[in-house]
C-alpha atoms as a PDB file:
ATOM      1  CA  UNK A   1     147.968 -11.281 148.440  1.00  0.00           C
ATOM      2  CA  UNK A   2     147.133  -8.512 145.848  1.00  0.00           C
ATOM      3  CA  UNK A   3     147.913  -5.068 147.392  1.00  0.00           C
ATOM      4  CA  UNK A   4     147.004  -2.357 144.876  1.00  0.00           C
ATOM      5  CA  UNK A   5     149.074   0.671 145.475  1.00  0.00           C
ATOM      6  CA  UNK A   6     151.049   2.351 142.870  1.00  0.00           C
ATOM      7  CA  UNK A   7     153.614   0.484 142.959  1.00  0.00           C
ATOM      8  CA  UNK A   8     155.047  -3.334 143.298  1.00  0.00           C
ATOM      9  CA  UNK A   9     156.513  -4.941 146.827  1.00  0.00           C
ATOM     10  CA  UNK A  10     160.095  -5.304 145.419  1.00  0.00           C
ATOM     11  CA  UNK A  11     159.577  -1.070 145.191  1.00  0.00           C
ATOM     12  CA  UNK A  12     158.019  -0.137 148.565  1.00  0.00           C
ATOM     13  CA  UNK A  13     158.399  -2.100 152.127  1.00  0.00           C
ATOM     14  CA  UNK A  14     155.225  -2.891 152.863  1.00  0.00           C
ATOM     15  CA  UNK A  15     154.078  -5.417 155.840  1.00  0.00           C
ATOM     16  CA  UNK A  16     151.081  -6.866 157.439  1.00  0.00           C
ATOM     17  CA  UNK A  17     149.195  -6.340 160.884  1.00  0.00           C
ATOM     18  CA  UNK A  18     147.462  -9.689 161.858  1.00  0.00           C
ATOM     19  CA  UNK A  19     145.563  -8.232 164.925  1.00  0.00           C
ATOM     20  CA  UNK A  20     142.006  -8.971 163.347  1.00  0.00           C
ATOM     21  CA  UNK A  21     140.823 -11.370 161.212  1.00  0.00           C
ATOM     22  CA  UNK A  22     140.647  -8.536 158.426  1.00  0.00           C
ATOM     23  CA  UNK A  23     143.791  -8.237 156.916  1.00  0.00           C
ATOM     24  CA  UNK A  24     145.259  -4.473 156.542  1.00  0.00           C
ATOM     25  CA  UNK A  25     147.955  -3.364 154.078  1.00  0.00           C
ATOM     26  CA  UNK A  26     150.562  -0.059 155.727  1.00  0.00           C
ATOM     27  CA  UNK A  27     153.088   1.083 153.286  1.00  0.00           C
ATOM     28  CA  UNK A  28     156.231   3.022 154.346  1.00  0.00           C
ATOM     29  CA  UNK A  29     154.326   6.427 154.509  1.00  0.00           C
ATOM     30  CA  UNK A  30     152.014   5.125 157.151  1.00  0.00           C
ATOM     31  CA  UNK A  31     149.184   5.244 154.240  1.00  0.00           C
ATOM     32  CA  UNK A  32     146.695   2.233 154.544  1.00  0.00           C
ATOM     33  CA  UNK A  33     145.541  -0.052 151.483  1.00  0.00           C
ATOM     34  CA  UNK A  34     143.004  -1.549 151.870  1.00  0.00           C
ATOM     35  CA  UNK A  35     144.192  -6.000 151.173  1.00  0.00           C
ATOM     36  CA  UNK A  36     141.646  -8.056 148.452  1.00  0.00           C
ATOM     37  CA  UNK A  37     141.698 -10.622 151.026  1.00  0.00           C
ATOM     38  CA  UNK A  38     140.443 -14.203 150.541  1.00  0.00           C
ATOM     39  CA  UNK A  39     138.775 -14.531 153.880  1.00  0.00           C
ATOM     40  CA  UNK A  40     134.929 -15.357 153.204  1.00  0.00           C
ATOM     41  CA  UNK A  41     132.303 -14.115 155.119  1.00  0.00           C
ATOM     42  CA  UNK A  42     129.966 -15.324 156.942  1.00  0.00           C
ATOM     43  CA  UNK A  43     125.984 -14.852 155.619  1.00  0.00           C
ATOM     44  CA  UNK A  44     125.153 -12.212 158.650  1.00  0.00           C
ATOM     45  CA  UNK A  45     128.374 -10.174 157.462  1.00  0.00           C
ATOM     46  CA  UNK A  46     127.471 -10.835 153.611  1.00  0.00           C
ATOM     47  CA  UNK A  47     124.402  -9.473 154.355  1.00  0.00           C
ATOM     48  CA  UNK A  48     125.232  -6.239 156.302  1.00  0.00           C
ATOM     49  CA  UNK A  49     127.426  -5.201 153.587  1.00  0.00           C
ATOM     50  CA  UNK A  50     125.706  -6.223 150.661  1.00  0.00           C
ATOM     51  CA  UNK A  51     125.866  -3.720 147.682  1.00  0.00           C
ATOM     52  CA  UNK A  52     123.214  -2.795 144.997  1.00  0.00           C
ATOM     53  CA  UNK A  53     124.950  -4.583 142.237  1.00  0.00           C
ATOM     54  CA  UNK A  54     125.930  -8.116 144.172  1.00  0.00           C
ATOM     55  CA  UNK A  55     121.714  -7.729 145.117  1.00  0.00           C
ATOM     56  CA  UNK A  56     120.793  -7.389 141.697  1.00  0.00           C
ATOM     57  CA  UNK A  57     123.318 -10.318 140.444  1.00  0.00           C
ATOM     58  CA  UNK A  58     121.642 -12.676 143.019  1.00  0.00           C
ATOM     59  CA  UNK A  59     117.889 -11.716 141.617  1.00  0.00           C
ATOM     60  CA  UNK A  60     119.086 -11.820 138.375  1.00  0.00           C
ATOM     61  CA  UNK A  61     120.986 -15.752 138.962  1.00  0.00           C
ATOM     62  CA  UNK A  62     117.435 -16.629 140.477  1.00  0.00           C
ATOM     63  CA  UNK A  63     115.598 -15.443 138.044  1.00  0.00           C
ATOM     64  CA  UNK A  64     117.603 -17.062 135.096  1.00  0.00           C
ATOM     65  CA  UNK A  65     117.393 -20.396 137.748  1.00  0.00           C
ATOM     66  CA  UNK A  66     113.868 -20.650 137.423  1.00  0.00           C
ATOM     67  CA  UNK A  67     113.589 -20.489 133.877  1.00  0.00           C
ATOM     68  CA  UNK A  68     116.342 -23.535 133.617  1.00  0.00           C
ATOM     69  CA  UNK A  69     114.136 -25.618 135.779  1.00  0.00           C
ATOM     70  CA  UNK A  70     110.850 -24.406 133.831  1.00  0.00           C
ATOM     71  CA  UNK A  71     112.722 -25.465 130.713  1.00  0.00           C
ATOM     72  CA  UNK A  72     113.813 -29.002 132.591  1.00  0.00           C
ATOM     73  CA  UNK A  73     110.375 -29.744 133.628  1.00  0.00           C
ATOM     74  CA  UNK A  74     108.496 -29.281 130.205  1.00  0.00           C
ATOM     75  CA  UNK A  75     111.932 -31.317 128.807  1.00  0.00           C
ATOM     76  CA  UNK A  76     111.147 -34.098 131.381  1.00  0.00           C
ATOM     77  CA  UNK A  77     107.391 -34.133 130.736  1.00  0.00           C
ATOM     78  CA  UNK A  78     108.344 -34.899 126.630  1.00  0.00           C
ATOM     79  CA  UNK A  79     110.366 -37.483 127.021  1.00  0.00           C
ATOM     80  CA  UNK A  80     108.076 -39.247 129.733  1.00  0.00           C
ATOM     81  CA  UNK A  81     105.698 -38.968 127.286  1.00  0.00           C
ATOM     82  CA  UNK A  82     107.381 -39.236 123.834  1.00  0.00           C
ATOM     83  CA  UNK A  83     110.841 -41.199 124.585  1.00  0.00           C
ATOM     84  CA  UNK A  84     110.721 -45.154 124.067  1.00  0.00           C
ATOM     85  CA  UNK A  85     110.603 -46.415 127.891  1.00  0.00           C
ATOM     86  CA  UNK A  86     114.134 -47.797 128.220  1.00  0.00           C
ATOM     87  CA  UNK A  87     115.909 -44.129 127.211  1.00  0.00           C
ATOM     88  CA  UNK A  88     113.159 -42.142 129.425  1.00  0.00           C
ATOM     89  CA  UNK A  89     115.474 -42.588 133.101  1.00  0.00           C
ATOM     90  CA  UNK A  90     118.561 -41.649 131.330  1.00  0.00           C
ATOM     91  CA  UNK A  91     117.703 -38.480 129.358  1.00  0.00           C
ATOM     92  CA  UNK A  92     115.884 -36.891 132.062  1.00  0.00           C
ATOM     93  CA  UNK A  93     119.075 -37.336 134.122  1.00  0.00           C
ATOM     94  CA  UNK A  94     121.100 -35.907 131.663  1.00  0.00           C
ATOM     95  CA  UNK A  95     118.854 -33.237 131.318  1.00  0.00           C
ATOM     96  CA  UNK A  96     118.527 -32.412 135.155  1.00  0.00           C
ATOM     97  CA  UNK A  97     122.427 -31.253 135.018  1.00  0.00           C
ATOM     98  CA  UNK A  98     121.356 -27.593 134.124  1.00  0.00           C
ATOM     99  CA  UNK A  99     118.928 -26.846 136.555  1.00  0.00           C
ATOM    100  CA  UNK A 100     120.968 -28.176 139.134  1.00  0.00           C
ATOM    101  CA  UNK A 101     124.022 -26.106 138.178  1.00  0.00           C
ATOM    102  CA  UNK A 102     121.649 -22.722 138.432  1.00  0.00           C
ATOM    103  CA  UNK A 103     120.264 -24.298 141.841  1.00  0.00           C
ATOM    104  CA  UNK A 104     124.007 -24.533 142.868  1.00  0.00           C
ATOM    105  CA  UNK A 105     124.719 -21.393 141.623  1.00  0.00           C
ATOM    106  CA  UNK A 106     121.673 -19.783 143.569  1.00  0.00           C
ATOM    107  CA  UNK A 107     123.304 -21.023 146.681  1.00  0.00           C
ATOM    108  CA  UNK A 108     126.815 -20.241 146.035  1.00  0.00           C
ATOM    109  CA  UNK A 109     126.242 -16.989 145.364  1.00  0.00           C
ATOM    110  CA  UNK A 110     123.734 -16.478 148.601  1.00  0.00           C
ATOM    111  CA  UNK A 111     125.949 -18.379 151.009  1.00  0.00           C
ATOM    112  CA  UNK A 112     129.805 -17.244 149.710  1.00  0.00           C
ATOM    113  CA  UNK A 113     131.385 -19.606 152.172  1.00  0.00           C
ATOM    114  CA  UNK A 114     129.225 -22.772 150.583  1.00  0.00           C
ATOM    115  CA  UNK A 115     130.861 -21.771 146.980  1.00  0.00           C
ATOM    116  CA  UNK A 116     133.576 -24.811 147.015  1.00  0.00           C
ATOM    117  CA  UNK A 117     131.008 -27.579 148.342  1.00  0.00           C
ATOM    118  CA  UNK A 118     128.729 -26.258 145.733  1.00  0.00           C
ATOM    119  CA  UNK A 119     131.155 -26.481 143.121  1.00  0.00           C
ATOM    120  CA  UNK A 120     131.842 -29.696 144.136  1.00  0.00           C
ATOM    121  CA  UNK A 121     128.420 -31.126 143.840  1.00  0.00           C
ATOM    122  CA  UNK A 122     128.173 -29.356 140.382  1.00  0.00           C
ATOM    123  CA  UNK A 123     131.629 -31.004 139.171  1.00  0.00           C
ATOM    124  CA  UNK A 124     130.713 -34.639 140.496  1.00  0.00           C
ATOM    125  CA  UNK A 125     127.427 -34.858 138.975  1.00  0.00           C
ATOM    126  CA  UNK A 126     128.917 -33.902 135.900  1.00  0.00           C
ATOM    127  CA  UNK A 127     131.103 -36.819 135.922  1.00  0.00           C
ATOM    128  CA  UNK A 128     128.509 -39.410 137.054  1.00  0.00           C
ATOM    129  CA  UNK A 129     126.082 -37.960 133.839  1.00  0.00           C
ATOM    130  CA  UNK A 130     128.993 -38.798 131.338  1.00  0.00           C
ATOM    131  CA  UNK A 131     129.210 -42.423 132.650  1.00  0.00           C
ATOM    132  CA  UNK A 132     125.117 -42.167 132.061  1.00  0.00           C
ATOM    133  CA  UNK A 133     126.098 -40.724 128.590  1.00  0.00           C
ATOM    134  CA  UNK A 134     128.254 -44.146 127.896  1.00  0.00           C
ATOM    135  CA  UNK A 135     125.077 -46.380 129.366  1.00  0.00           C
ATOM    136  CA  UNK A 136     122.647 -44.587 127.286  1.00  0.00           C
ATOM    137  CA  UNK A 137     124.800 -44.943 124.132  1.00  0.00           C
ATOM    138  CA  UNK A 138     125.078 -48.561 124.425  1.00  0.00           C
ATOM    139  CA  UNK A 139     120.973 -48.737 124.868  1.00  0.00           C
ATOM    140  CA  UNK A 140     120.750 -46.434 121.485  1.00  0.00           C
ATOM    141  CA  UNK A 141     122.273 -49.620 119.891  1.00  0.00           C
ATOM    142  CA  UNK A 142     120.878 -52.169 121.509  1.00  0.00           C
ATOM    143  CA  UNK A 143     124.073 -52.869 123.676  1.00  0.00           C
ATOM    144  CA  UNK A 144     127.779 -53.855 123.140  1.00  0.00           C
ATOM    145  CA  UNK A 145     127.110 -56.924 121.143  1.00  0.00           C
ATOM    146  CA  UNK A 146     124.565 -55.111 118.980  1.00  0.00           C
ATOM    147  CA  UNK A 147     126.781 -52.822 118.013  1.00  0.00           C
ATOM    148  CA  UNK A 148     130.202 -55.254 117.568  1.00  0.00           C
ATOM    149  CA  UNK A 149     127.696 -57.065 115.135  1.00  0.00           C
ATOM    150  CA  UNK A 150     126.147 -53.910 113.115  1.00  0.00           C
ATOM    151  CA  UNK A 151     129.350 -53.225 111.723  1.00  0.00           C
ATOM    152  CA  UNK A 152     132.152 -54.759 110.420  1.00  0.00           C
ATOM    153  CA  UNK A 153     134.142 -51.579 109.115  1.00  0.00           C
ATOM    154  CA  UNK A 154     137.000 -50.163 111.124  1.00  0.00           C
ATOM    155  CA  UNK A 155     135.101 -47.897 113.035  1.00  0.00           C
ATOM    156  CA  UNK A 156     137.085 -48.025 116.356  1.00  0.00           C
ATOM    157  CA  UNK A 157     139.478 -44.891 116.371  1.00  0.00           C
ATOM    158  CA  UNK A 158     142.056 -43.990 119.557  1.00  0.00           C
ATOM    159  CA  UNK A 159     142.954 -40.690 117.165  1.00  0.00           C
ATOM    160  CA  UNK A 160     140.588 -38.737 119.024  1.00  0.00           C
ATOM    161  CA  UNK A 161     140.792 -34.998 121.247  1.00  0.00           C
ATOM    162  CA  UNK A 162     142.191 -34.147 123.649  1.00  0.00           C
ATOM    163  CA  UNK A 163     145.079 -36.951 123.293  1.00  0.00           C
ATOM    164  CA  UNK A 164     144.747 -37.230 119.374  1.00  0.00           C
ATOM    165  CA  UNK A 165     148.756 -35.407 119.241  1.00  0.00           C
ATOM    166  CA  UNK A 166     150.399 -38.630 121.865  1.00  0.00           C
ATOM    167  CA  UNK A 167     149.107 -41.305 119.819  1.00  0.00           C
ATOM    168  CA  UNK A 168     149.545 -40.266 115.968  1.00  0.00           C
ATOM    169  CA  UNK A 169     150.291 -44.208 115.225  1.00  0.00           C
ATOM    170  CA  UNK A 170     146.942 -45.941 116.407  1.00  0.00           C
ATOM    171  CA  UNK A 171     145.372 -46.558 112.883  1.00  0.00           C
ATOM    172  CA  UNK A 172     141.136 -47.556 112.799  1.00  0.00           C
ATOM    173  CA  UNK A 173     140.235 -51.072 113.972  1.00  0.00           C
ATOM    174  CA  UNK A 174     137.098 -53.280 114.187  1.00  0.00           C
ATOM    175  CA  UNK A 175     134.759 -52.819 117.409  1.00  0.00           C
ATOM    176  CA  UNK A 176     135.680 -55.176 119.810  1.00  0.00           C
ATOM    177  CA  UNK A 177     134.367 -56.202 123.483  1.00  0.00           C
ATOM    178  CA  UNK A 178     137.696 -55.563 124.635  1.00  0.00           C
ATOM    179  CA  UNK A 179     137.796 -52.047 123.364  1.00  0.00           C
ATOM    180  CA  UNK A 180     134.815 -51.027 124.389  1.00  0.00           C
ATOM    181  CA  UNK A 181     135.849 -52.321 127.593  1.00  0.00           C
ATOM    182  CA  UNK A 182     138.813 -49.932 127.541  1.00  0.00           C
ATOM    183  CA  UNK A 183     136.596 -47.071 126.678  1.00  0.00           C
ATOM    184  CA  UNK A 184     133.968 -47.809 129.855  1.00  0.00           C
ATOM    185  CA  UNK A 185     137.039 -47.974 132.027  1.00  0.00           C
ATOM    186  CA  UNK A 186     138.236 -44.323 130.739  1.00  0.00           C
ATOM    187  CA  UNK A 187     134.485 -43.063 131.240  1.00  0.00           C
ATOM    188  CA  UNK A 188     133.823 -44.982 134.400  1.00  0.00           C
ATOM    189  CA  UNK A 189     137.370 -43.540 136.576  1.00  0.00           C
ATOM    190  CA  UNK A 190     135.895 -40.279 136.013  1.00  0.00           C
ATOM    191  CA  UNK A 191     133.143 -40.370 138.803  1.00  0.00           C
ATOM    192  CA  UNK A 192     135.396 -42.339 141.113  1.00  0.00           C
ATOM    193  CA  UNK A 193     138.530 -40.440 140.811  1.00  0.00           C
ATOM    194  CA  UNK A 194     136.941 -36.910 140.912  1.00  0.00           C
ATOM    195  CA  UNK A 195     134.777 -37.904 143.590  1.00  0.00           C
ATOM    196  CA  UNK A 196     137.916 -38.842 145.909  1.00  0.00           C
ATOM    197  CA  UNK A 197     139.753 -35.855 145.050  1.00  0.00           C
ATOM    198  CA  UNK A 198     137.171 -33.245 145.548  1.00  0.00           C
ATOM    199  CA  UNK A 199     136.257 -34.829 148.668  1.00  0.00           C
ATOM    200  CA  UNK A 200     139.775 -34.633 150.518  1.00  0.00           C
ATOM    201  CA  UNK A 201     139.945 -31.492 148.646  1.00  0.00           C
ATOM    202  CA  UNK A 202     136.607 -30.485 150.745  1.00  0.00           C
ATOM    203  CA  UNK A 203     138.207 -31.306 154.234  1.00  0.00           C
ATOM    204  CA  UNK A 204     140.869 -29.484 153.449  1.00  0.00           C
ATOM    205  CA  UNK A 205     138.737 -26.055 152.448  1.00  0.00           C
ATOM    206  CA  UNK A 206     137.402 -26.754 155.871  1.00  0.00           C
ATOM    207  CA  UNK A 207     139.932 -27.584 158.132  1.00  0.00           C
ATOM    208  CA  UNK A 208     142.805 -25.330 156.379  1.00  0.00           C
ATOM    209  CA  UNK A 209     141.136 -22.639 154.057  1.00  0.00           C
ATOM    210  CA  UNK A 210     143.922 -20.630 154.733  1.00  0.00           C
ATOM    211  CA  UNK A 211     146.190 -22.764 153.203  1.00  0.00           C
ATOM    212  CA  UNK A 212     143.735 -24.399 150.586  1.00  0.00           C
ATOM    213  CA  UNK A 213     145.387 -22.568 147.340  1.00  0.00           C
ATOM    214  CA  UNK A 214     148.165 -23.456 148.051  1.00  0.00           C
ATOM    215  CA  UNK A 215     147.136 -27.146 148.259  1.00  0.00           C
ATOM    216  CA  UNK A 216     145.397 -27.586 145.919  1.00  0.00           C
ATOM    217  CA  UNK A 217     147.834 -27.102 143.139  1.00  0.00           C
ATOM    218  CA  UNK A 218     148.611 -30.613 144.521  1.00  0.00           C
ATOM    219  CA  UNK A 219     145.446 -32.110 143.332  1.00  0.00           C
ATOM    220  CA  UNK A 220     145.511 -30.114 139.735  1.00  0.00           C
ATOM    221  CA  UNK A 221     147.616 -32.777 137.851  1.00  0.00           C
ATOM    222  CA  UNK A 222     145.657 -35.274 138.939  1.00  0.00           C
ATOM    223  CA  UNK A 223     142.164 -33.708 138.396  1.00  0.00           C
ATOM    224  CA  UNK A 224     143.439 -32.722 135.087  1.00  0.00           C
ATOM    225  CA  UNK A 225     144.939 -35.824 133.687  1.00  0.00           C
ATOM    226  CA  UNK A 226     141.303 -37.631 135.137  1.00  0.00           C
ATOM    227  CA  UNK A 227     139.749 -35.281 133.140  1.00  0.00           C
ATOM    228  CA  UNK A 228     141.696 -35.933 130.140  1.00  0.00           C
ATOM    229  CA  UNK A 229     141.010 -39.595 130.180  1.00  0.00           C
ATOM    230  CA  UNK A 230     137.484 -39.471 130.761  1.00  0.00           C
ATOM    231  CA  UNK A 231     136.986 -36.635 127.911  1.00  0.00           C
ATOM    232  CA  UNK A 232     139.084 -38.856 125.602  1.00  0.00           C
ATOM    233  CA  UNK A 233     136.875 -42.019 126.299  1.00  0.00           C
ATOM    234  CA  UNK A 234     133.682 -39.923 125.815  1.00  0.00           C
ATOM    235  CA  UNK A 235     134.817 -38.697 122.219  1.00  0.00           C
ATOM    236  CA  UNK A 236     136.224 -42.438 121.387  1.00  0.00           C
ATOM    237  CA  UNK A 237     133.038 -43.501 122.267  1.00  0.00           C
ATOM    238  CA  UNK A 238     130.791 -40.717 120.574  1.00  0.00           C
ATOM    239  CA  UNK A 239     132.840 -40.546 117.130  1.00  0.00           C
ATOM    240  CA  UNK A 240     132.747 -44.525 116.726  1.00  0.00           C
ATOM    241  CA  UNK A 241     128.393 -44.371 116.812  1.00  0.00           C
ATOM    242  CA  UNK A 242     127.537 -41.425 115.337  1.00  0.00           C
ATOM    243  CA  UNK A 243     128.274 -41.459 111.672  1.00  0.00           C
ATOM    244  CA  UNK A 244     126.144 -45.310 112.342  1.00  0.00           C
ATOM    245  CA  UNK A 245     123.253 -43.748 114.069  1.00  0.00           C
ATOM    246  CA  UNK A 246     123.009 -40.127 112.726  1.00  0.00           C
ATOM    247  CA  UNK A 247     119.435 -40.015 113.539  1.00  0.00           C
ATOM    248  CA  UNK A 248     119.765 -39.737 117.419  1.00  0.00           C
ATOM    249  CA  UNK A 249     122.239 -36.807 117.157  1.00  0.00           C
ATOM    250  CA  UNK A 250     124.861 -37.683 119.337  1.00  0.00           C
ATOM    251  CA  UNK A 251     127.848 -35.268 118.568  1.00  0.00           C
ATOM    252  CA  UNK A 252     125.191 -32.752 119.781  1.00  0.00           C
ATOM    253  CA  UNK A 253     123.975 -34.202 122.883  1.00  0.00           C
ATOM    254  CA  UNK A 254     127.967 -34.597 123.522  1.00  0.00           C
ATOM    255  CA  UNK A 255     128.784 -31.241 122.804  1.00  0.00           C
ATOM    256  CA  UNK A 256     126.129 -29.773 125.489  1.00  0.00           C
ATOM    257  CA  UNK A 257     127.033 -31.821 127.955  1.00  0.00           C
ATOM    258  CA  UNK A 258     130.761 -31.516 128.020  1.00  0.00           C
ATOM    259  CA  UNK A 259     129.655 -27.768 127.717  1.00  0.00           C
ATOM    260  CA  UNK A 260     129.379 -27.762 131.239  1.00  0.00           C
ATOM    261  CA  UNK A 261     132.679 -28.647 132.609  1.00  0.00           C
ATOM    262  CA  UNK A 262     134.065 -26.157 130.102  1.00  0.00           C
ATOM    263  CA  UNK A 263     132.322 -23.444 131.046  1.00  0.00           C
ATOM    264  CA  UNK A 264     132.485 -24.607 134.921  1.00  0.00           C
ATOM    265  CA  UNK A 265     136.518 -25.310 134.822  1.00  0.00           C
ATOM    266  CA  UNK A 266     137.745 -22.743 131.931  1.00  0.00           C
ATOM    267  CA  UNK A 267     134.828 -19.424 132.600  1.00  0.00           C
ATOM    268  CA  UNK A 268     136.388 -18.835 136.683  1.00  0.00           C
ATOM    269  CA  UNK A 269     140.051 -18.209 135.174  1.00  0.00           C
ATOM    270  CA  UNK A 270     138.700 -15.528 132.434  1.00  0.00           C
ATOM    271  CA  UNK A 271     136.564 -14.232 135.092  1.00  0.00           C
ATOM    272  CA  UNK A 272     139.089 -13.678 137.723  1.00  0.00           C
ATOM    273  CA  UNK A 273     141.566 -12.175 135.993  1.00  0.00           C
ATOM    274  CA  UNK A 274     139.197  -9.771 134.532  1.00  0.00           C
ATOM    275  CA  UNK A 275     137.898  -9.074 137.643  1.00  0.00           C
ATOM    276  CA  UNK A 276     141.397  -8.888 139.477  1.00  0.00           C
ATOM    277  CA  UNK A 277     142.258  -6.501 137.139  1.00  0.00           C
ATOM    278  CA  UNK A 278     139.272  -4.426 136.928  1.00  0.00           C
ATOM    279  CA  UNK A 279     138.367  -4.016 140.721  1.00  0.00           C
ATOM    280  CA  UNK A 280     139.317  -1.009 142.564  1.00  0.00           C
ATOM    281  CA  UNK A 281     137.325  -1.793 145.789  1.00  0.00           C
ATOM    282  CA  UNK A 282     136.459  -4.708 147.319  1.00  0.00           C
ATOM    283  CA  UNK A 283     136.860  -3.991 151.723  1.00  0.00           C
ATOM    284  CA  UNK A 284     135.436  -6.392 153.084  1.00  0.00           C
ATOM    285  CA  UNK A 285     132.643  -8.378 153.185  1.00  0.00           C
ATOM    286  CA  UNK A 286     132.669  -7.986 149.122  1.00  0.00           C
ATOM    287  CA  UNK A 287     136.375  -9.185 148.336  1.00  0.00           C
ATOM    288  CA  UNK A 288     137.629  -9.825 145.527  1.00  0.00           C
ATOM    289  CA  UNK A 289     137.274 -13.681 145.417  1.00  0.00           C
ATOM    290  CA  UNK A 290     132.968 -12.871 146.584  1.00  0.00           C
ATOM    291  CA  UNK A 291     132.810 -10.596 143.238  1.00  0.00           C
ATOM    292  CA  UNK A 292     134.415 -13.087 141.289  1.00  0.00           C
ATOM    293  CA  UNK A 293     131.950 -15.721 142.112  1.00  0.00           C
ATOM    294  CA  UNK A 294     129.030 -13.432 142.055  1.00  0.00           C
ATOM    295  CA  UNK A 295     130.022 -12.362 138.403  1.00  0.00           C
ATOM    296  CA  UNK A 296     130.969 -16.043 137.340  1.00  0.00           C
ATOM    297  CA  UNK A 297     127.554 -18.045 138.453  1.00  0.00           C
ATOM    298  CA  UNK A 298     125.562 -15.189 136.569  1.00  0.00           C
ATOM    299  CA  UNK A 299     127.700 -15.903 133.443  1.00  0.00           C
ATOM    300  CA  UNK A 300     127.057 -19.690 134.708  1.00  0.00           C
ATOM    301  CA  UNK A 301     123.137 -19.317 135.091  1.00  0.00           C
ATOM    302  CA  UNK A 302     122.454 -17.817 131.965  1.00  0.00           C
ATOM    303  CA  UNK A 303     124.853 -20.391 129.957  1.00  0.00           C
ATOM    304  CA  UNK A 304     122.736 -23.622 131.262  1.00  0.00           C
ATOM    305  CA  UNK A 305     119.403 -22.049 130.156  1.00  0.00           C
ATOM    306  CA  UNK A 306     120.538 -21.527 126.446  1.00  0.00           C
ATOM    307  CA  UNK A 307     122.070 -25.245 126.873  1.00  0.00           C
ATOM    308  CA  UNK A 308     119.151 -26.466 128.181  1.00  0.00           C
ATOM    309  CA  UNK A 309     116.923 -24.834 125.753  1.00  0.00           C
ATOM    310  CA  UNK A 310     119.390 -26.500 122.909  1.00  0.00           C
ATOM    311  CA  UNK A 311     119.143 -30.138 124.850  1.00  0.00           C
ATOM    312  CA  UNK A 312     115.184 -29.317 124.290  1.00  0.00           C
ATOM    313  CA  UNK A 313     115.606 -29.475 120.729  1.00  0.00           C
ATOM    314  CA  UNK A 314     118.211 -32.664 120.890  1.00  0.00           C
ATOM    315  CA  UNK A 315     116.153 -35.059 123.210  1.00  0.00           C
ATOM    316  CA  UNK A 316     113.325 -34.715 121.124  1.00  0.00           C
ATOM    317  CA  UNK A 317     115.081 -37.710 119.254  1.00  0.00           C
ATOM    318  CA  UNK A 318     114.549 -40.791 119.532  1.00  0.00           C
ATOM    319  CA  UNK A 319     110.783 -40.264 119.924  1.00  0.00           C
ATOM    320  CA  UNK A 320     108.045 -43.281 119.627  1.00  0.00           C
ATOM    321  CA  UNK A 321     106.585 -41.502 117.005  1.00  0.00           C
ATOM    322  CA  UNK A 322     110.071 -41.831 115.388  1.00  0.00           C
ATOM    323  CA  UNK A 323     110.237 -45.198 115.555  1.00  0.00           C
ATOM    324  CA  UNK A 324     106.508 -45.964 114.956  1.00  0.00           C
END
């Protein structure tokens, strides 16, 4: 609870009335604050107090949503046309992760109380495209034994972000099935384990919101250490083929994918405390946690159309062309 009055609750005895659902703030004087509260509306009372700028964030998201899936769409229609057959599935699934963020983003920011399921959505198909990522890898090089048997230099390297500092002693070894094995394991949890969590995590914002941030600093560790894994298989797995096949531009394709869960995990906690900090009003219907969501899927929107106008420029390899 963030009460902003001039001064701090160890300086002024100041209590709560729980009569409505709207949470009130009295201070000693009898002077009433109005509380940021967390409580999220409901679309009829979103709508009844919708202000000017929240109206023009939500044309703005959908505009910038549009273009993303106008970008997708002449993407898709290259590499249908231009890809060789067996990377076509893949690539356009990779690709489809930005207009579905913005679509996600269109909705959150319409429907405030859908914001966590949409989040969720956004997070898990992020973790099923990196598995995708690994699968369309091993096709670039003609599968696991393919690769094993293109190279006999010790290309296989644990030493890699974000777990490089734990393990300083793993030295380079040769590619073998067992390692690559390891490395699908890392990349393959990540779906499953995020999945679970953000699931229970889901009944929970349903069944107890009041209580949901409190509980789910229960579930950080272990979203964070999945995380961790996954992101370390992903650059095992990108820094071993890259320097072989420089051609399809890997690193790249990487970068703008794991892009995403940066900007989705890192972007709310810059946003909020700016926000938090810079907010002088927010009664109700717009609290504090509604701007903060409205402000962070507009930063969101416009982020996956200049990464999906970069992908544009990466997918465009291999082409048949290419390889004619």
């Amino acid at each position: 609870m963030n009460a902003s009055s001039g001064t701090s609750a160890m300086e002024s005895d100041i209590f709560a009335d729980y009569s409505s659902e709207n949470m009130t703030i009295v201070s000693e004087d009898g002077e009433l604050v109005i509380d940021c509260i967390n409580r999220l509306p409901t679309v009829q009372e979103y709508l009844d107090g919708i202000t000017i700028p929240i109206a023009l964030i939500i044309a703005a998201t959908v505009a910038l949503s549009i273009a993303t899936i106008s970008i997708f769409f002449k993407n898709a229609y290259h590499i249908l046309h231009r890809a060789p057959k067996q990377f076509k599935t893949k690539s356009v699934l990779l690709l489809a992760i930005y207009p579905l963020v913005t679509l996600f983003s269109v909705v959150s920011i319409s429907v405030p109380k859908s914001f966590f399921l949409c989040d969720t959505v956004m997070h898990i198909y992020f973790m099923i495209c990196a598995y995708i990522l690994f699968s369309l890898c091993m096709q670039y090089v003609d599968g696991e034994d393919a690769l094993i048997k293109s190279t006999d230099s010790h290309t296989f390297s644990m030493r890699t972000p974000p777990l490089c500092c734990c393990i300083p002693l793993f030295k380079r070894t040769p590619i073998t099935k067992n390692r690559l094995l390891f490395v699908r394991g890392l990349i393959m949890q990540l779906p499953i384990v995020q999945s679970a969590l953000f699931l229970a995590l889901n009944v929970v914002f349903v069944e107890d919101y009041s209580n949901f941030n409190r509980i789910i600093l229960y579930f950080v560790p272990l979203i964070v250490a999945s995380i961790l894994l996954g992101v370390w298989g992903l650059n095992i797995l990108v820094r071993m083929i890259a320097p072989l096949y420089s051609d399809l531009k890997l690193m790249g394709k990487y970068f703008v994918l794991q892009a995403v869960l940066i900007l989705c995990r890192i972007q709310p906690l810059v946003i909020a405390a700016i926000v938090s900090g810079a907010a002088s009003d927010c009664s109700f219907p717009m609290t504090q946690q509604v701007q903060k969501n409205a402000i962070f899927q507009l930063c969101l929107c416009f982020e996956m159309m200049i990464l999906s106008c970069w992908a544009t420029q990466l997918y465009k390899t291999p082409s048949i062309a290419a390889q004619g």
